[in-house]
PDB file of N, CA and C in Angstrom:
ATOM      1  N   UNK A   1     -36.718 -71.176  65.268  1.00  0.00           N
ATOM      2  CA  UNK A   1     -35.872 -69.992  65.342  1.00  0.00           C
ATOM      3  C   UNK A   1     -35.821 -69.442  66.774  1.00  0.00           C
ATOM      4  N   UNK A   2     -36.894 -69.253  67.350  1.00  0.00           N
ATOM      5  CA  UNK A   2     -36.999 -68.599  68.793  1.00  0.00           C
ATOM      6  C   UNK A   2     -36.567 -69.570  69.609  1.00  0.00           C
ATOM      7  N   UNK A   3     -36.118 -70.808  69.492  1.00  0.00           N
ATOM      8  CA  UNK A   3     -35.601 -72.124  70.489  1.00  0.00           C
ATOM      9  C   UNK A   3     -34.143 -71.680  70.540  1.00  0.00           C
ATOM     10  N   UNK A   4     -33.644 -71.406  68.990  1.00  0.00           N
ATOM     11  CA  UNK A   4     -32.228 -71.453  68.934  1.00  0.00           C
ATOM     12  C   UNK A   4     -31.405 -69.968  69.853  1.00  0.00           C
ATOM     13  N   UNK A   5     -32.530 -68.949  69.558  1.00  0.00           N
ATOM     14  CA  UNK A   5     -32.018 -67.873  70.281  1.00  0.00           C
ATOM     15  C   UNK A   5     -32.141 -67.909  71.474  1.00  0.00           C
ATOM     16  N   UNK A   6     -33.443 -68.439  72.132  1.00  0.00           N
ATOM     17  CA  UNK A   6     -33.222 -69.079  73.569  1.00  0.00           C
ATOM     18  C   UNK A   6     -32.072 -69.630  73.994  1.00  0.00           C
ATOM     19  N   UNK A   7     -31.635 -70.548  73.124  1.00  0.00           N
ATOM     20  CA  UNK A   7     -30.482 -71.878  73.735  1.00  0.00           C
ATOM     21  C   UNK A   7     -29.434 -70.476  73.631  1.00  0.00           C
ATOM     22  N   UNK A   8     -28.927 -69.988  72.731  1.00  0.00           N
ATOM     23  CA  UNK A   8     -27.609 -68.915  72.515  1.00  0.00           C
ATOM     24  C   UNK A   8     -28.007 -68.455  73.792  1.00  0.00           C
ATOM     25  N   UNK A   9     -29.065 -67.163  74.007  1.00  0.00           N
ATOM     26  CA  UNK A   9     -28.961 -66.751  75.209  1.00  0.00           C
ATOM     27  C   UNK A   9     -28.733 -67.249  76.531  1.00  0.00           C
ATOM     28  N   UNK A  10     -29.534 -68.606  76.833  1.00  0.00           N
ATOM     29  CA  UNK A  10     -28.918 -69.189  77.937  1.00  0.00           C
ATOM     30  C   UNK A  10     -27.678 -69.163  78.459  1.00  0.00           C
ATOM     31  N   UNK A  11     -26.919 -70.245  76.880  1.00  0.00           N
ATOM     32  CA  UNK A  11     -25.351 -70.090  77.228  1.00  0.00           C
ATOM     33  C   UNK A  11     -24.906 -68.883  77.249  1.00  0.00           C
ATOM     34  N   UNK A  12     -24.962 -67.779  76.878  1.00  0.00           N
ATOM     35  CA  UNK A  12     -24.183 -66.586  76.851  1.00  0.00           C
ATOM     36  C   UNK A  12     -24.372 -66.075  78.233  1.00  0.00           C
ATOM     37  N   UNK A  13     -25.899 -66.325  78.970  1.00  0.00           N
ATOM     38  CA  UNK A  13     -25.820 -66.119  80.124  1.00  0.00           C
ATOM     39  C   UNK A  13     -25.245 -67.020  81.476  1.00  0.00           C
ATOM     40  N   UNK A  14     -25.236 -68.300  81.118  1.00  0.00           N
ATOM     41  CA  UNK A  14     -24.409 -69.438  81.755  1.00  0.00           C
ATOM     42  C   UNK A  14     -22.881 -69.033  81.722  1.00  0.00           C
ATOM     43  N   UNK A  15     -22.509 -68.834  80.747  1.00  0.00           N
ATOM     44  CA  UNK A  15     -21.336 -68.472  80.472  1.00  0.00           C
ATOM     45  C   UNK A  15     -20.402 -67.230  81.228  1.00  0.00           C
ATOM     46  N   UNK A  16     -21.041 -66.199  81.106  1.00  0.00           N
ATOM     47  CA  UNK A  16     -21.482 -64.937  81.864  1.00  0.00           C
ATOM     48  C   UNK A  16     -21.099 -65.183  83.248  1.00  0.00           C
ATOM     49  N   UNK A  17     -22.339 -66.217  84.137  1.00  0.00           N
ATOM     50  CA  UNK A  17     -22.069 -66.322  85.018  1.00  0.00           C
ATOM     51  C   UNK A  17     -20.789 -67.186  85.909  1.00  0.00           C
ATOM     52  N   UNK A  18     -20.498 -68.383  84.923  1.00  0.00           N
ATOM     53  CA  UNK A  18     -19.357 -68.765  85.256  1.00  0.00           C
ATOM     54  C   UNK A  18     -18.223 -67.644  85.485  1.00  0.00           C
ATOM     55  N   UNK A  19     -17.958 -67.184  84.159  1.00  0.00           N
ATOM     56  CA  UNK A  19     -17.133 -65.918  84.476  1.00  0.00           C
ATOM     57  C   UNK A  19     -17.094 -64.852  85.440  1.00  0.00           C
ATOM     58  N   UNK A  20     -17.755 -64.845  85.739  1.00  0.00           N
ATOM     59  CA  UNK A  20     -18.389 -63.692  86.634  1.00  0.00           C
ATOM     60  C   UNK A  20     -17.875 -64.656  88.476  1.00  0.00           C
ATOM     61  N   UNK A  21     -18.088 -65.489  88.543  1.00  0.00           N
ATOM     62  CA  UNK A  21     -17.988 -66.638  89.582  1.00  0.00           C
ATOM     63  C   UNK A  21     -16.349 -67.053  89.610  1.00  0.00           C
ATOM     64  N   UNK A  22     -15.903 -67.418  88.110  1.00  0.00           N
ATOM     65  CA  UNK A  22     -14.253 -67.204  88.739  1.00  0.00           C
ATOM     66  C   UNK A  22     -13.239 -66.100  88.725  1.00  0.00           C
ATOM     67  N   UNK A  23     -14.222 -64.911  88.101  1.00  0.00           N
ATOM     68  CA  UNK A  23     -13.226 -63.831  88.527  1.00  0.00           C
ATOM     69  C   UNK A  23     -13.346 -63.592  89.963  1.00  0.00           C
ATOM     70  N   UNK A  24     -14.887 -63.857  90.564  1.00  0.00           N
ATOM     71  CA  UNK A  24     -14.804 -63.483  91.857  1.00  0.00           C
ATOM     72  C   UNK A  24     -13.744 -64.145  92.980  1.00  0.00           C
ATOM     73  N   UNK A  25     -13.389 -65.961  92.708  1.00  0.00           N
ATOM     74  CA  UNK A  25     -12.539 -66.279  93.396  1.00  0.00           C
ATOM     75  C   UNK A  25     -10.960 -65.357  92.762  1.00  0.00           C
ATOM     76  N   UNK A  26     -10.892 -64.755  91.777  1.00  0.00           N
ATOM     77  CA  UNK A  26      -9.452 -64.400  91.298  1.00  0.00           C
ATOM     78  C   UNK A  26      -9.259 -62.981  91.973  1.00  0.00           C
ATOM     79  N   UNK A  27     -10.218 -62.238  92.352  1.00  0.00           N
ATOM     80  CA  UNK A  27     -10.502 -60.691  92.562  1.00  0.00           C
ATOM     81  C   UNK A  27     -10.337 -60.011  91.461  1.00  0.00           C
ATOM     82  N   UNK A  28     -10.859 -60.798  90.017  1.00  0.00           N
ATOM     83  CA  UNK A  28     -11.088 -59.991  88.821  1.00  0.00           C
ATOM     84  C   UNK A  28     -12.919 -59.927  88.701  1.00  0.00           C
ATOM     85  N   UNK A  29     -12.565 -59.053  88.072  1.00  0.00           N
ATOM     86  CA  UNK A  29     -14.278 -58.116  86.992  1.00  0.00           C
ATOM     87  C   UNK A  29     -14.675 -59.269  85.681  1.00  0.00           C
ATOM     88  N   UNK A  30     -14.827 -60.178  85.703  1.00  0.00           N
ATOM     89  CA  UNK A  30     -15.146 -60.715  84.797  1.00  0.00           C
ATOM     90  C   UNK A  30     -16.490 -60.776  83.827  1.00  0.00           C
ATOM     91  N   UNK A  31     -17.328 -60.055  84.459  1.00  0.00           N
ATOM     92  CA  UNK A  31     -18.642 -59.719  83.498  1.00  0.00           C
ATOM     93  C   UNK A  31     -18.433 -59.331  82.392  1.00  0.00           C
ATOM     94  N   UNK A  32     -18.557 -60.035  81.504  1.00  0.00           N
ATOM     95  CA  UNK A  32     -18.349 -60.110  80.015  1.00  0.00           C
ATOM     96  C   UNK A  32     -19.867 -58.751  79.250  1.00  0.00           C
ATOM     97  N   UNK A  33     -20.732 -59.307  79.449  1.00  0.00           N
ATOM     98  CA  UNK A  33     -21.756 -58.301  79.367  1.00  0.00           C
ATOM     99  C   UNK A  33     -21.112 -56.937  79.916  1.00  0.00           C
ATOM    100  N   UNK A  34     -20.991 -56.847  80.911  1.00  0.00           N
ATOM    101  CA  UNK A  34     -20.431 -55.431  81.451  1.00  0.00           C
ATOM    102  C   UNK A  34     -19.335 -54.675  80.693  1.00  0.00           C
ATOM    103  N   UNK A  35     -18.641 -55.650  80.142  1.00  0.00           N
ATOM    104  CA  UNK A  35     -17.205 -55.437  79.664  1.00  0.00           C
ATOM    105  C   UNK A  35     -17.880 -54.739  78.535  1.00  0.00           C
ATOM    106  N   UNK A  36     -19.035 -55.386  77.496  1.00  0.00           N
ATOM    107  CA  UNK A  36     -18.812 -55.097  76.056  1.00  0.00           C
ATOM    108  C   UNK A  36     -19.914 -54.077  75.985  1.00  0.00           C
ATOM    109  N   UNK A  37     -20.931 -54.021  77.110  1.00  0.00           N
ATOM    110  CA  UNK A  37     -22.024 -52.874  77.287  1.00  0.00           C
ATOM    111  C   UNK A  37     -22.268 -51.804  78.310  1.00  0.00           C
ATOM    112  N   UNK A  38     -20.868 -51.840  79.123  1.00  0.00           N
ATOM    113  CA  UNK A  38     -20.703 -51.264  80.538  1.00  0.00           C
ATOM    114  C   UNK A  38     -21.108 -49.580  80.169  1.00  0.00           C
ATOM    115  N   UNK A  39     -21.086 -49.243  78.965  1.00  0.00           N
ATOM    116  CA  UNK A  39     -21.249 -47.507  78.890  1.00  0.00           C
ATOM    117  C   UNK A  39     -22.728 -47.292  78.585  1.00  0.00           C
ATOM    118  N   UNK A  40     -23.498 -48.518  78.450  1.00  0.00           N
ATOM    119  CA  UNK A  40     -24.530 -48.099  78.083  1.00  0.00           C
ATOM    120  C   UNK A  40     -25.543 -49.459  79.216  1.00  0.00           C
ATOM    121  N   UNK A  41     -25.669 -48.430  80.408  1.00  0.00           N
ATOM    122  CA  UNK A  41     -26.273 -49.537  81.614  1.00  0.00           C
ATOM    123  C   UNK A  41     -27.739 -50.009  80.990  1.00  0.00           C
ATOM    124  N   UNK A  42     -28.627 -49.233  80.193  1.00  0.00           N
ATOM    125  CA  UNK A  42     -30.071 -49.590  79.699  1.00  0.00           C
ATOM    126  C   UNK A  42     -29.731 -50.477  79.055  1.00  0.00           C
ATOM    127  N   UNK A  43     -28.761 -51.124  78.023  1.00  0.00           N
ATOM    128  CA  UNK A  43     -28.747 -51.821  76.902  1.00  0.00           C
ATOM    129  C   UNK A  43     -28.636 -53.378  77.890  1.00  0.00           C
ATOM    130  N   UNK A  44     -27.747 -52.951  79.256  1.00  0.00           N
ATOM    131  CA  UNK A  44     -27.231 -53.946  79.802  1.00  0.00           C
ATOM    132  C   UNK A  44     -28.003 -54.676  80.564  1.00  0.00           C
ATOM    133  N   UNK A  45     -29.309 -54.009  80.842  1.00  0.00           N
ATOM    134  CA  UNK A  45     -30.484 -54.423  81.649  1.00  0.00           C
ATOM    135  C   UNK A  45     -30.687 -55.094  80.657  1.00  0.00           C
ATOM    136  N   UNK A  46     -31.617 -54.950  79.306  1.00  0.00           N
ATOM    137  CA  UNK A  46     -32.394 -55.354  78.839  1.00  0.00           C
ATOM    138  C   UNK A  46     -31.496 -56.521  78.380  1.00  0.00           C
ATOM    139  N   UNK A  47     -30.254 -57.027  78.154  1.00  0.00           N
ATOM    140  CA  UNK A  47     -29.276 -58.298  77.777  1.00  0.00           C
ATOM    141  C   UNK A  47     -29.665 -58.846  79.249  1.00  0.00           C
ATOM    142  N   UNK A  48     -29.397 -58.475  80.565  1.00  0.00           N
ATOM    143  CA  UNK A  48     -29.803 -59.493  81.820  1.00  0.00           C
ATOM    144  C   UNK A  48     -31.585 -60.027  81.630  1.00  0.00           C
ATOM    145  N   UNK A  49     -31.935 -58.962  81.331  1.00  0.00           N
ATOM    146  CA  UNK A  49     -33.644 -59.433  81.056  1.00  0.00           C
ATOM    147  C   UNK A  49     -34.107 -60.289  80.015  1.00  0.00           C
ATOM    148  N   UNK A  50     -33.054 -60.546  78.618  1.00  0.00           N
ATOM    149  CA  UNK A  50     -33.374 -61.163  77.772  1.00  0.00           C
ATOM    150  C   UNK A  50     -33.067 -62.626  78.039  1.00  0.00           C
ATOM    151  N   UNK A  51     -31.939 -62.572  78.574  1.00  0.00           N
ATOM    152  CA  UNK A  51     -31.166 -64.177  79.494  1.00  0.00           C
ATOM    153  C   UNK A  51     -32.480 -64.583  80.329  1.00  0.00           C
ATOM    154  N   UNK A  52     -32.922 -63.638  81.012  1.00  0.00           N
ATOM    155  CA  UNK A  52     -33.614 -64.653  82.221  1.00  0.00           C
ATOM    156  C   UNK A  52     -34.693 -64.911  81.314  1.00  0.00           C
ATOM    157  N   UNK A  53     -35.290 -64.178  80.221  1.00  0.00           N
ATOM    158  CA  UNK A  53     -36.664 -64.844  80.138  1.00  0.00           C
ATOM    159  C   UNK A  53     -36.383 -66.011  79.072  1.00  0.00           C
ATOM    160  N   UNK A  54     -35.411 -65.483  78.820  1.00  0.00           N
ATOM    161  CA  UNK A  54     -35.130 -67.240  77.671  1.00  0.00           C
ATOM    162  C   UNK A  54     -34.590 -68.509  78.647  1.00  0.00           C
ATOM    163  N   UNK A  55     -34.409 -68.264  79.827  1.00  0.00           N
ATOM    164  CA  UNK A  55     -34.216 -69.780  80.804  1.00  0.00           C
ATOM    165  C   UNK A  55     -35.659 -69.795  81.555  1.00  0.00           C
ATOM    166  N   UNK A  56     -36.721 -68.577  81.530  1.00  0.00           N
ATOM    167  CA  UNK A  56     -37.716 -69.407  81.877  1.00  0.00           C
ATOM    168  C   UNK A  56     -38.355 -69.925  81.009  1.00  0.00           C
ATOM    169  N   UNK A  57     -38.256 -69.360  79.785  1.00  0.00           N
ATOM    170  CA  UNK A  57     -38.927 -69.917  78.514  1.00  0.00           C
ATOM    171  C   UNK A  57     -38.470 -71.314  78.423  1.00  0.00           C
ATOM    172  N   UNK A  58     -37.239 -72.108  78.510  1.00  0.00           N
ATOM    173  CA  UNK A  58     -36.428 -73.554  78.646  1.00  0.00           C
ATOM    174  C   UNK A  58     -37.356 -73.962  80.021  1.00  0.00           C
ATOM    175  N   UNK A  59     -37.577 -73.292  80.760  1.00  0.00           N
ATOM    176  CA  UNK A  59     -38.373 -74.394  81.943  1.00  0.00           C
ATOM    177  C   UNK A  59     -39.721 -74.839  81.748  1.00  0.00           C
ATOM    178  N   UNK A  60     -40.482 -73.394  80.821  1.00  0.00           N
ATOM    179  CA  UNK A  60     -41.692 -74.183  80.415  1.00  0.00           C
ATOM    180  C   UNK A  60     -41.819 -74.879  79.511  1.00  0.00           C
ATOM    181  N   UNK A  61     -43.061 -76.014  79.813  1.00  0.00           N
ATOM    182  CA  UNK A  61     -43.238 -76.948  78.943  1.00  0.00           C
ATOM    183  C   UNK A  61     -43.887 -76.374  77.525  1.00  0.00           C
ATOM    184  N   UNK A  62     -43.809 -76.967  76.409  1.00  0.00           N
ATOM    185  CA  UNK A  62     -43.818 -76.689  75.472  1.00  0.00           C
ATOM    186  C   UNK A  62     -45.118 -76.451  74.965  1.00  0.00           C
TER     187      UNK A  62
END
């Protein structure tokens, strides 16, 4: 169970960042996170904090 929510979070944060990377070549806002949690900046930390620790959790060995 905790693998699968890892893997979701990754991509949602992979994902994220792609977006985020071609709005910047477009001169659009593409942060998807921002978009759907932008009124509530605490909620939005703890979604950037949950991404990173589930890609270090994927780097350590098992």
């Amino acid at each position: 169970m905790l693998s699968q929510i890892t893997r979701v979070l990754v991509v949602i944060g992979g994902i994220n960042w792609g977006l985020i990377g071609l709005g910047m070549l477009m001169s659009k806002d593409w942060n998807v996170v921002n978009m759907i949690l932008g009124g509530v900046p605490m909620l939005e930390a703890i979604v950037y904090v949950l991404v990173g620790l589930a890609a270090v959790k994927m780097i350590l060995p098992r």
